[in-house]
Protein backbone atom coordinates (compact mmCIF):
# COMPACT_ATOMS: atom_id res chain seq x y z
CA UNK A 1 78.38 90.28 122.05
CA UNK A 2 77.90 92.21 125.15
CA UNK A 3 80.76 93.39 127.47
CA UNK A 4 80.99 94.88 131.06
CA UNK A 5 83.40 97.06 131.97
CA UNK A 6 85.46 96.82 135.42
CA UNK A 7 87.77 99.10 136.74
CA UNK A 8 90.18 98.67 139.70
CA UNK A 9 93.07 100.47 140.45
CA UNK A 10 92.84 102.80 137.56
CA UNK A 11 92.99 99.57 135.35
CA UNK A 12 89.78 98.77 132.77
CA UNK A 13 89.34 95.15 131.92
CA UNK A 14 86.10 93.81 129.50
CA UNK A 15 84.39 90.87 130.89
CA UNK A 16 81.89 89.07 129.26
CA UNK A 17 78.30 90.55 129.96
CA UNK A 18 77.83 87.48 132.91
CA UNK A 19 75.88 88.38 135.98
CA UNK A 20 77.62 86.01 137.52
CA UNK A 21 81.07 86.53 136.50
CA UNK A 22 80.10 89.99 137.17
CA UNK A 23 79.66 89.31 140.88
CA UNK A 24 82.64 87.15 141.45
CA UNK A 25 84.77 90.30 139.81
CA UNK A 26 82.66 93.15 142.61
CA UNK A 27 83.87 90.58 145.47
CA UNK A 28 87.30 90.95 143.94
CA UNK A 29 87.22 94.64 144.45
CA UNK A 30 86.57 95.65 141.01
CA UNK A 31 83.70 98.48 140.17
CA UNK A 32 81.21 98.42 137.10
CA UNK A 33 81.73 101.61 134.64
CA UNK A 34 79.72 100.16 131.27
CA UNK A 35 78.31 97.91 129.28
CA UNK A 36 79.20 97.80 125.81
CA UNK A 37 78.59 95.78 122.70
CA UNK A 38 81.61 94.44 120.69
CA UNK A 39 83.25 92.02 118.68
CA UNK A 40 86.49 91.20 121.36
CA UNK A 41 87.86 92.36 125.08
CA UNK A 42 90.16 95.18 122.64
CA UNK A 43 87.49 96.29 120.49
CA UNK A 44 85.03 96.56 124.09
CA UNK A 45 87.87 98.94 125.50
CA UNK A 46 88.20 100.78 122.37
CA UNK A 47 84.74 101.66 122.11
CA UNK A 48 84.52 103.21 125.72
CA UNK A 49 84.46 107.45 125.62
CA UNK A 50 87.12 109.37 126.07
CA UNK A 51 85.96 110.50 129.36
CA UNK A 52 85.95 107.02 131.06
CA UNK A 53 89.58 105.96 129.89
CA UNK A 54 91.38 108.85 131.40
CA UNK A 55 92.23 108.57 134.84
CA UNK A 56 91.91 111.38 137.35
CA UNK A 57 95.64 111.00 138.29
CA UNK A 58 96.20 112.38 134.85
CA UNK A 59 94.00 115.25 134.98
CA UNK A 60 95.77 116.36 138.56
CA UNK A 61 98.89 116.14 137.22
CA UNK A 62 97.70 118.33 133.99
CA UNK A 63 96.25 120.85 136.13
CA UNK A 64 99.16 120.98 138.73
CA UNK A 65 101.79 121.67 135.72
CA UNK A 66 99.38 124.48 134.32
CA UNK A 67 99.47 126.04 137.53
CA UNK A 68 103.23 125.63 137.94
CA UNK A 69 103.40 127.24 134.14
CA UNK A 70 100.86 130.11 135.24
CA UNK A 71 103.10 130.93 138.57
CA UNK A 72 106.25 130.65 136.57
CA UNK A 73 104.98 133.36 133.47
CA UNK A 74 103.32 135.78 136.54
CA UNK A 75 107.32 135.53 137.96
CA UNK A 76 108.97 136.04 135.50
CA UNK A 77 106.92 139.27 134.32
CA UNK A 78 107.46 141.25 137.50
């Protein structure tokens, strides 16, 4: 069985592959990422990259602690 993907709000949901139901979720605000075959909503998460399931909140926050970590190390070496 065939699933779309939706995002909103940093959320994923799996929606049957609809057209219609597809619509109805775009006019609720949600955005397309994929389609995906699989046997259940879980198993059509599961089987989305890596790439798509991380959120770019997360990657900020990563990159704002390595910088912190980088200014701390220069700091503490003078």
């Amino acid at each position: 069985m065939k699933f779309y993907i939706v995002k909103k709000a940093n959320k994923l949901d799996a929606i049957p592959a609809d057209k219609e139901l597809l619509e109805r979720y775009k006019a609720d605000h949600y955005s397309y990422v994929d389609i995906v075959s699989a046997c259940n909503k879980e198993d059509a998460l599961k089987r989305l990259t890596t790439e798509q399931k991380h959120s770019k909140k997360q990657l900020i926050i990563g990159v704002n602690i390595a910088v912190f970590s980088l200014i701390l190390i220069i700091c503490t070496i003078n």
